[in-house]
Each structure stands twice: as structure tokens, then as C-alpha cells.
N, C-alpha and C. Protein backbone atom coordinates (compact mmCIF):
# COMPACT_ATOMS: atom_id res chain seq x y z
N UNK A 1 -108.97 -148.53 -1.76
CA UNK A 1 -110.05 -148.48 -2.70
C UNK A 1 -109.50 -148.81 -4.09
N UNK A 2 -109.79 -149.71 -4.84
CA UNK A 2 -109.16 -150.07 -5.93
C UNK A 2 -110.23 -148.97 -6.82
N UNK A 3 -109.02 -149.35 -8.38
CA UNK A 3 -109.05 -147.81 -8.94
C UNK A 3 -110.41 -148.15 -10.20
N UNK A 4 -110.84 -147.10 -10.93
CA UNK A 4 -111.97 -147.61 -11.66
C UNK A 4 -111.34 -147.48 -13.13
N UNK A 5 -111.84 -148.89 -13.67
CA UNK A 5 -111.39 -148.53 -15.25
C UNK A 5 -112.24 -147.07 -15.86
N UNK A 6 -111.77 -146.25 -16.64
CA UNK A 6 -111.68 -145.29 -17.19
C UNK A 6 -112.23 -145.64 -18.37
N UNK A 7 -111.20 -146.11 -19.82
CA UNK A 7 -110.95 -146.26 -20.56
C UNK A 7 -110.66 -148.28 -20.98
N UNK A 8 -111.34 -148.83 -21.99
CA UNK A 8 -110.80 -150.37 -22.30
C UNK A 8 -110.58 -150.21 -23.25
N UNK A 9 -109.65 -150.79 -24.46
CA UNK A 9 -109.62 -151.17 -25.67
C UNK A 9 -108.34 -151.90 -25.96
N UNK A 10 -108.33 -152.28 -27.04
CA UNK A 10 -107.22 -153.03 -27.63
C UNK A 10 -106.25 -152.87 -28.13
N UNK A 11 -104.62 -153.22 -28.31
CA UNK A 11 -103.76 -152.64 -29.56
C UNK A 11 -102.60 -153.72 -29.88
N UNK A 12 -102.32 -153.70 -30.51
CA UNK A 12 -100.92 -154.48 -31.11
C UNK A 12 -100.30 -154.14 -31.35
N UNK A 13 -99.01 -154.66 -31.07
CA UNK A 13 -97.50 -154.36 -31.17
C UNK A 13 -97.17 -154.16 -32.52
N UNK A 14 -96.70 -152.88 -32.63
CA UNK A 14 -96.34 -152.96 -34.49
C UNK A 14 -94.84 -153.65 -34.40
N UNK A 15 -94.34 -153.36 -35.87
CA UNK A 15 -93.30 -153.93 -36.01
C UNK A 15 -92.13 -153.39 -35.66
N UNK A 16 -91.41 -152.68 -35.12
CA UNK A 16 -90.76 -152.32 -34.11
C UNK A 16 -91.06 -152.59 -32.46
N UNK A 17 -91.87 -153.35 -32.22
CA UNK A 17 -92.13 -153.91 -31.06
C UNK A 17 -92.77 -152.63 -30.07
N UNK A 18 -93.48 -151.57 -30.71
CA UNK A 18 -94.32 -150.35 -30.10
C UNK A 18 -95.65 -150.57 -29.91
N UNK A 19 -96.18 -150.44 -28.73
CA UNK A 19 -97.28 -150.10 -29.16
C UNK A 19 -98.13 -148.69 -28.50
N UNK A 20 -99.48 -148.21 -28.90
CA UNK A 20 -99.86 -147.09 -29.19
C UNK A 20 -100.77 -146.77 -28.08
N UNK A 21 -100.87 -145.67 -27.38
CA UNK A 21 -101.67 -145.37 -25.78
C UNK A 21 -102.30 -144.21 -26.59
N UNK A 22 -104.04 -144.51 -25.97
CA UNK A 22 -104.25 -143.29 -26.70
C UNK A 22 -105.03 -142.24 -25.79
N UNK A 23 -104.77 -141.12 -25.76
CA UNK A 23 -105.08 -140.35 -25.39
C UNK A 23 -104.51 -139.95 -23.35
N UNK A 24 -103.86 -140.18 -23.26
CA UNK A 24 -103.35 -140.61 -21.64
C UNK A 24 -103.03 -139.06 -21.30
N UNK A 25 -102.57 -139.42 -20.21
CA UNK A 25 -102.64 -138.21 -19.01
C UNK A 25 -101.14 -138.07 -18.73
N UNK A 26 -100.45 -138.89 -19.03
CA UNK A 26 -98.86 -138.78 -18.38
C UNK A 26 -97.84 -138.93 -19.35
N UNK A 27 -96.78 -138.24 -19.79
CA UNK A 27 -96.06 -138.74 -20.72
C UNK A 27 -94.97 -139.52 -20.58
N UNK A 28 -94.67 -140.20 -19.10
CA UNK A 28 -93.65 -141.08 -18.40
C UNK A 28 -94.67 -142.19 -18.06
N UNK A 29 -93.87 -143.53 -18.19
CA UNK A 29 -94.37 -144.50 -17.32
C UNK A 29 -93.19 -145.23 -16.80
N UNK A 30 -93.49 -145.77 -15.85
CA UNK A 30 -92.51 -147.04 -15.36
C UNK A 30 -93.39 -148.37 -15.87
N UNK A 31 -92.39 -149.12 -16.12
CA UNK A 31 -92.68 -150.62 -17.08
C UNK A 31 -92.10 -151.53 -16.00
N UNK A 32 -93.41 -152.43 -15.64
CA UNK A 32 -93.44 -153.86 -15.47
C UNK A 32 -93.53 -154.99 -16.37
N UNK A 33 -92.70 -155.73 -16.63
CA UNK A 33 -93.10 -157.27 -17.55
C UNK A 33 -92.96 -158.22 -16.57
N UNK A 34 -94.13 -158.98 -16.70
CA UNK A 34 -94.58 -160.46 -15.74
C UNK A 34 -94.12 -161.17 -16.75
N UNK A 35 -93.52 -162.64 -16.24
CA UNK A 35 -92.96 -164.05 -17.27
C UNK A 35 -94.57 -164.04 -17.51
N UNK A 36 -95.55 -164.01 -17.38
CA UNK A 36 -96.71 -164.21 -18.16
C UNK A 36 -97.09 -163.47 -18.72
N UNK A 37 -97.11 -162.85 -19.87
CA UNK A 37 -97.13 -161.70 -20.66
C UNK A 37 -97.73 -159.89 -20.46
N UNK A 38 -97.87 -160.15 -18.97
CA UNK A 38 -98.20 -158.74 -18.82
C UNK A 38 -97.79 -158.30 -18.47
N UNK A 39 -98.24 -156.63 -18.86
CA UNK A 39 -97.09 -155.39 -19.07
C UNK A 39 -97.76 -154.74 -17.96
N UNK A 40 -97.22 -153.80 -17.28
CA UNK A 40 -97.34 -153.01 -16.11
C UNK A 40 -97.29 -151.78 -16.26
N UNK A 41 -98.05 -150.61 -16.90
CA UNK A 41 -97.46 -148.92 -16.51
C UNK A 41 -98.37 -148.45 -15.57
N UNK A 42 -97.02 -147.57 -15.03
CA UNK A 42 -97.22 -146.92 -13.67
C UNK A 42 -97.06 -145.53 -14.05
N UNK A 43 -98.05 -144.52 -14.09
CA UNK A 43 -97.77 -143.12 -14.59
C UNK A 43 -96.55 -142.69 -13.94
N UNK A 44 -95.79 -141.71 -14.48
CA UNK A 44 -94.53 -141.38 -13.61
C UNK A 44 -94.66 -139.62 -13.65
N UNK A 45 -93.89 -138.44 -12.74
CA UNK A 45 -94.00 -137.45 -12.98
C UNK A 45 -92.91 -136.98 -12.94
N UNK A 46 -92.19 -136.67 -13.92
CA UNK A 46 -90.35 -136.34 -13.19
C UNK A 46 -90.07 -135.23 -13.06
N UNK A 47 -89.08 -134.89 -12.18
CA UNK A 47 -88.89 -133.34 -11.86
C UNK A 47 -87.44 -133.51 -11.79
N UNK A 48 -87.39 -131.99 -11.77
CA UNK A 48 -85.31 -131.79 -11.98
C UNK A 48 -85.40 -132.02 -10.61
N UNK A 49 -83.71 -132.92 -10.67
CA UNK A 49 -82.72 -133.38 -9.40
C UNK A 49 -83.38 -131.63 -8.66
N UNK A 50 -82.94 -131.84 -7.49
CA UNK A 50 -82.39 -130.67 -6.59
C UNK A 50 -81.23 -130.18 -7.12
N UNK A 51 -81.42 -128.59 -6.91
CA UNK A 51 -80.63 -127.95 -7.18
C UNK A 51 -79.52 -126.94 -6.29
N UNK A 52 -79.22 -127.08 -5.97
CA UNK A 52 -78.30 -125.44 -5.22
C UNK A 52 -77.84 -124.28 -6.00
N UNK A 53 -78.60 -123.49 -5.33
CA UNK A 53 -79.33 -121.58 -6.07
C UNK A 53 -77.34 -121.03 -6.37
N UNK A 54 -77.52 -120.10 -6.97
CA UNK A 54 -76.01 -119.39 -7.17
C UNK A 54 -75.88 -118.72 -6.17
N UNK A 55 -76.84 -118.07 -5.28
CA UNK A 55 -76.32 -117.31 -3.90
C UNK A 55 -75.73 -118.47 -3.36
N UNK A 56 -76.16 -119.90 -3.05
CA UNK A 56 -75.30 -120.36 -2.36
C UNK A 56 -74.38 -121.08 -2.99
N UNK A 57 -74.27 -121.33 -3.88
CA UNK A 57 -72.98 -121.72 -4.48
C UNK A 57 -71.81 -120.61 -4.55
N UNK A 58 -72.09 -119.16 -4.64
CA UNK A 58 -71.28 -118.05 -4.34
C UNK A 58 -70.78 -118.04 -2.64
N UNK A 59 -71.66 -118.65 -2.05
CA UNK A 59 -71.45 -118.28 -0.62
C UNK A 59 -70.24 -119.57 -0.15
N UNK A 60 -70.57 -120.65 -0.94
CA UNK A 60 -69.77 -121.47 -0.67
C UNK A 60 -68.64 -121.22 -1.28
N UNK A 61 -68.18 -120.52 -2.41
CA UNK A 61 -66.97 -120.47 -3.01
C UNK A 61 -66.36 -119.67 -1.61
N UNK A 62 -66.95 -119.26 -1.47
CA UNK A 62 -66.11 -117.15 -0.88
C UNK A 62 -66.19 -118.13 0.74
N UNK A 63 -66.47 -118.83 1.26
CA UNK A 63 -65.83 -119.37 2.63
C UNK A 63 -65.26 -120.58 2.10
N UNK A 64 -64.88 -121.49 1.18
CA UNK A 64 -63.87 -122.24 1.25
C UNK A 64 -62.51 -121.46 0.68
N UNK A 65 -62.53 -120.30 0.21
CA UNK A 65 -61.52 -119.03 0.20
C UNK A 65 -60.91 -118.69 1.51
N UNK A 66 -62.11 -118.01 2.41
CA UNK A 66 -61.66 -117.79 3.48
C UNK A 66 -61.09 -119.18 4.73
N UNK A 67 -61.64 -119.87 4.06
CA UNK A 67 -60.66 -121.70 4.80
C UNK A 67 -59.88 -121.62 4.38
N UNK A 68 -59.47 -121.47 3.17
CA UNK A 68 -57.92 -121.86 2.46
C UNK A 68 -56.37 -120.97 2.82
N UNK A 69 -57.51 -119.16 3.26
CA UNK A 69 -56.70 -118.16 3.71
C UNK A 69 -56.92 -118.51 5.35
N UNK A 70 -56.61 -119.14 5.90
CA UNK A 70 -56.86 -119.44 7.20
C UNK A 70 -57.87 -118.45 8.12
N UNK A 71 -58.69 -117.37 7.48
CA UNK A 71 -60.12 -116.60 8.16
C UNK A 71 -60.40 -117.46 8.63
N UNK A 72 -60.78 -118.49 9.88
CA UNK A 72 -62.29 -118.83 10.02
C UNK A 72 -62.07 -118.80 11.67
N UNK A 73 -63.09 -118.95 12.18
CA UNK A 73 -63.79 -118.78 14.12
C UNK A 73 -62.93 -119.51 14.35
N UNK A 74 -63.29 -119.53 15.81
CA UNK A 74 -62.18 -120.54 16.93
C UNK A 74 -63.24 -121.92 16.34
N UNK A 75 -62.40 -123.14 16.85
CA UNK A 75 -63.42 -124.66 17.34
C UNK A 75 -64.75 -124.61 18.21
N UNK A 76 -65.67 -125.15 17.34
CA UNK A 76 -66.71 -125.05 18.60
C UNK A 76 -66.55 -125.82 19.87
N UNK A 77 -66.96 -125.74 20.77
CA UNK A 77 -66.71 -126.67 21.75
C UNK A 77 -68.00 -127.54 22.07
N UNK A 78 -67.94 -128.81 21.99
CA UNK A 78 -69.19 -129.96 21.90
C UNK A 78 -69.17 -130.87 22.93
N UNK A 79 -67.83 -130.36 23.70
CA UNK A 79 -67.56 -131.22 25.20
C UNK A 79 -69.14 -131.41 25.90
N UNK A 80 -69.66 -130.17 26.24
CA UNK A 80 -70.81 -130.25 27.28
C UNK A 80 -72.08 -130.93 26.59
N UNK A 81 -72.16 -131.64 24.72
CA UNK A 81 -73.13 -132.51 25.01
C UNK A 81 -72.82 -133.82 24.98
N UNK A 82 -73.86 -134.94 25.48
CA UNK A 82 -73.30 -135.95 25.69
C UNK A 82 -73.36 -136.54 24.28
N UNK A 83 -72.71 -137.89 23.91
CA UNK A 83 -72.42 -138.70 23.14
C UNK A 83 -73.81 -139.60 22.55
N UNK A 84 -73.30 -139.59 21.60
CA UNK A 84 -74.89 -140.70 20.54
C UNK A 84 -74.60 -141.71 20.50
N UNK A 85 -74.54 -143.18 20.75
CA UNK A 85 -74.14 -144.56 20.43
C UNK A 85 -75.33 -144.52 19.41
């Protein structure tokens, strides 16, 4: 379903090569430029990278400890499944 104009009007590039959006919904865009003079924004929404919580970053310190002090289980054994090509 193509999308419905909203909003039309006009603006020009000031002299720093800016120009002015008024009233919008997003404060990110992604920018398209066509060799034929048109410009492309694509609203954007950004969010923080992924993170890993301090319980597990604590949990990971305190068993690469116990790796380093040789603590850890026997080898699992993976003989009995078969193989992935």
C-alpha cells in the first residue's frame, strides 16, 4: 500500500548547505542522494548496541578464574551425535 502524503511544502538550502524539516516525527534519518538531484530520508530509530548485564559479566569473570585455576567438569562427550556437513 503506498504511503499518503501527510504534509507538502517547500525549502532551500541555506548557506551552509542545511536545510530545514518542519515539524517531523523522528530525529534520525538515513540519506539517499540520486545523480538526479533527489534526496531520500528514511526515518531511523536507534537504540543502544546490546548489552551484557553485570551479573553476567561477574559470572564470566569468576569461571574464566576457575579455567585458569584448573576447576572445571570432565569433557563432554559428543561421540554419540552424528556429524553436520
Amino acid at each position: 500500500m503506498p504511503a499518503t502524503t501527510v504534509r507538502s511544502y517547500d525549502t532551500k538550502i541555506d548557506s551552509k548547505k542545511r536545510i530545514t524539516l518542519r515539524n517531523v516525527l523522528y530525529e534520525y534519518f538515513h540519506v539517499e542522494e540520486y545523480d538526479d538531484g533527489r534526496i531520500l530520508l528514511e526515518p531511523r530509530e536507534l537504540t543502544k548496541p546490546f548489552q551484557v548485564s553485570e551479573n553476567t559479566l561477574k559470572m564470566m569473570d569468576s569461571s574464566m578464574k576457575n579455567f585458569n585455576k584448573g576447576l572445571v567438569s570432565e569433557p563432554v562427550d559428543f561421540s554419540s551425535y552424528e556429524t553436520i556437513e
